[in-house]
C-alpha atoms as a PDB file:
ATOM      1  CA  UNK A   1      22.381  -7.953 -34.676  1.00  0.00           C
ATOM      2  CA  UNK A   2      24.914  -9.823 -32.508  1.00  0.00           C
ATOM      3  CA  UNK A   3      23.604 -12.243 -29.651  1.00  0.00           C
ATOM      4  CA  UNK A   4      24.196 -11.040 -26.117  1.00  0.00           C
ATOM      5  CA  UNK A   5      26.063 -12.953 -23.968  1.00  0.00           C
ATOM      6  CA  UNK A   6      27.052 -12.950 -20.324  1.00  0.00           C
ATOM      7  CA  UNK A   7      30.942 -12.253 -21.264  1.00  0.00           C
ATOM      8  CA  UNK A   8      29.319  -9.566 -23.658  1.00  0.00           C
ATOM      9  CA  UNK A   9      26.983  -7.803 -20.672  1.00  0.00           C
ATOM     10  CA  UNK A  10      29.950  -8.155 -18.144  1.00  0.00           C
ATOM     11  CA  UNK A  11      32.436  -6.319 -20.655  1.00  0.00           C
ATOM     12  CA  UNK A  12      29.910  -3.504 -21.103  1.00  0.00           C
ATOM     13  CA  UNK A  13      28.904  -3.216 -17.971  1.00  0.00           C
ATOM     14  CA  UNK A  14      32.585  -3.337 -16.733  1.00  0.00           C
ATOM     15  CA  UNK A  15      33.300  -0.649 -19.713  1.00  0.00           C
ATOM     16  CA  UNK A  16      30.318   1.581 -18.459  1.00  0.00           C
ATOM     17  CA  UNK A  17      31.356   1.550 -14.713  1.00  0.00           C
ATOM     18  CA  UNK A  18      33.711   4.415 -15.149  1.00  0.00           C
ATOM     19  CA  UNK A  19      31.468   6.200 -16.498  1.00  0.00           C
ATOM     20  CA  UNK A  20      29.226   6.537 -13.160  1.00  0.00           C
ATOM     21  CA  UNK A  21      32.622   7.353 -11.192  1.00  0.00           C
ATOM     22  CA  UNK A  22      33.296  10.184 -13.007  1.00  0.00           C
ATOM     23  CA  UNK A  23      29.776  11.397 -12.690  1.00  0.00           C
ATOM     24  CA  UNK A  24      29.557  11.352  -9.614  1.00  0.00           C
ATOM     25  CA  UNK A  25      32.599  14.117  -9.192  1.00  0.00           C
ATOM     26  CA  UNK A  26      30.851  16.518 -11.712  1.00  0.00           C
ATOM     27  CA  UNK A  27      30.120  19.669 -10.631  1.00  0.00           C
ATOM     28  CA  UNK A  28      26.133  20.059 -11.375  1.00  0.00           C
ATOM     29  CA  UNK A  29      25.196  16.641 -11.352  1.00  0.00           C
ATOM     30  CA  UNK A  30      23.435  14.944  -8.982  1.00  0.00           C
ATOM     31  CA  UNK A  31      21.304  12.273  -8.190  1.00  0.00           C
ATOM     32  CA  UNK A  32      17.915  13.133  -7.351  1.00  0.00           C
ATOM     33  CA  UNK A  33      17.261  12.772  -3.395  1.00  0.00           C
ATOM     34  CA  UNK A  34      14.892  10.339  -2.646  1.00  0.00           C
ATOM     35  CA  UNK A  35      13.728  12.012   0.478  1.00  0.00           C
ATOM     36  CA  UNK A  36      12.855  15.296  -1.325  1.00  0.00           C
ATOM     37  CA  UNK A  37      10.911  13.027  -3.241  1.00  0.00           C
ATOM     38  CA  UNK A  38       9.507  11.152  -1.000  1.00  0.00           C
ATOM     39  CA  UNK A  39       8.337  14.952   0.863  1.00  0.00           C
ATOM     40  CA  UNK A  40       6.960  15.914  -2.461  1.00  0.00           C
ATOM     41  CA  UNK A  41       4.470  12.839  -2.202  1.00  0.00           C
ATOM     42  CA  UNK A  42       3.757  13.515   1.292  1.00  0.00           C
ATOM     43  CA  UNK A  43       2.733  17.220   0.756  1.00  0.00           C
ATOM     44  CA  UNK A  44       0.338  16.231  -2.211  1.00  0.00           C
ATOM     45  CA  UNK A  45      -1.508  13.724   0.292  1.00  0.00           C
ATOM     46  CA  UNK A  46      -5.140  15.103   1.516  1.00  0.00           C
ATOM     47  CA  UNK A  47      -6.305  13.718   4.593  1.00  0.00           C
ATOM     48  CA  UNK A  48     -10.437  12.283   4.282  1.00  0.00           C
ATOM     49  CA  UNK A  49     -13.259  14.108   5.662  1.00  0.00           C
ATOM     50  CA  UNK A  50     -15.783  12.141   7.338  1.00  0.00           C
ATOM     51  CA  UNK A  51     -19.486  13.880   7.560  1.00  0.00           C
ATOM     52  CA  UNK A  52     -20.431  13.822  11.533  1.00  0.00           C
ATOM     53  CA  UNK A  53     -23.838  11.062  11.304  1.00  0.00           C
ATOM     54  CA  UNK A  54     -24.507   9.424  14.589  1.00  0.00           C
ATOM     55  CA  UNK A  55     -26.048   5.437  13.240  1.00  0.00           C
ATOM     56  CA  UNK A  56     -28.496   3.846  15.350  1.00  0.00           C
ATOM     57  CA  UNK A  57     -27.068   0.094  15.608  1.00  0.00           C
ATOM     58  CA  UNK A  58     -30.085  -1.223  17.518  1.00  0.00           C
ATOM     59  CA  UNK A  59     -31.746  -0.501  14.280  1.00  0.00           C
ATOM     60  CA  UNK A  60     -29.505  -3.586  13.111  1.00  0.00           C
ATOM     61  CA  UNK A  61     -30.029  -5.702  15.840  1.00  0.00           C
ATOM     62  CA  UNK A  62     -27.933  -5.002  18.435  1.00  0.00           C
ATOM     63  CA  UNK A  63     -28.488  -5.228  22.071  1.00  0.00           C
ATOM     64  CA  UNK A  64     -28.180  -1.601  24.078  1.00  0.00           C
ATOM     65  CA  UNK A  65     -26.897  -4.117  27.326  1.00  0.00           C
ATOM     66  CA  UNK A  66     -23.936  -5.582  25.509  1.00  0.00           C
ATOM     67  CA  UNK A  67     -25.411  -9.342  24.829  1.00  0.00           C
ATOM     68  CA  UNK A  68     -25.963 -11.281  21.635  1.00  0.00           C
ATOM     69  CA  UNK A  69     -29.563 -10.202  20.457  1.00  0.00           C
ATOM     70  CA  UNK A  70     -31.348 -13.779  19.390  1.00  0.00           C
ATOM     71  CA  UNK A  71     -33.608 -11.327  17.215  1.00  0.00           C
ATOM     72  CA  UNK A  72     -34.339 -12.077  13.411  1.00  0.00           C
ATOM     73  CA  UNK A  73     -31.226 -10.271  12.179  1.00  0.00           C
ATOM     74  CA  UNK A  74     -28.958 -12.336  13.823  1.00  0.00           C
ATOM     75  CA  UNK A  75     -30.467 -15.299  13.443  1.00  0.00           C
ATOM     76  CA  UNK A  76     -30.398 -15.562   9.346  1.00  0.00           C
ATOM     77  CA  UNK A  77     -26.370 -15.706   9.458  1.00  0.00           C
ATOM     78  CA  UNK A  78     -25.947 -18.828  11.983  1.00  0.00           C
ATOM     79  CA  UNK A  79     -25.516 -22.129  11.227  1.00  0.00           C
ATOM     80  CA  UNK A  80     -24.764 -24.878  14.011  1.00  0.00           C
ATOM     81  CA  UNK A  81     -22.533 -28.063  13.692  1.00  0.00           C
ATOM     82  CA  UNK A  82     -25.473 -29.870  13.306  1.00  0.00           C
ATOM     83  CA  UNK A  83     -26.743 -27.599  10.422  1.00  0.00           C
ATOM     84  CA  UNK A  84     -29.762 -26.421  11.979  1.00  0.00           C
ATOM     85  CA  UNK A  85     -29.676 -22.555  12.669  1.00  0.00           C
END
């Protein structure tokens, strides 16, 4: 197995270049379009479904006139700067 070098890589990558010249000019061969593909992915997305439920959030403590509620809920996740909730 020979050892690949950079002068090794840049000689077969400077021998291959041709090759993608000529391809390009080929009747019948393309490149695939990335658009079509990207159309393809957009036509196999399916939008979510949400069921219609109305949720009572007073239930979790909040206040129907748009202030904090100081209720037991609320209460359990505060902590001061002087540690006391």
């Amino acid at each position: 197995m020979t050892k690949l070098t950079r002068r090794s890589f840049i000689q077969a990558t400077a021998a291959a270049a041709p090759a993608w010249l000529v391809l390009d000019r080929i009747d019948g061969w393309q490149r695939p379009d990335p658009w079509g593909r990207a159309n393809d992915i957009v036509r196999r997305i399916v939008l979510p479904t949400f069921p219609s439920r109305d949720f009572d959030i007073t239930a979790f403590g909040a206040v129907a006139d748009g202030g904090l509620s100081r209720g037991q809920p609320r209460d359990d996740g505060l902590v001061t700067h002087d540690g006391i909730g």
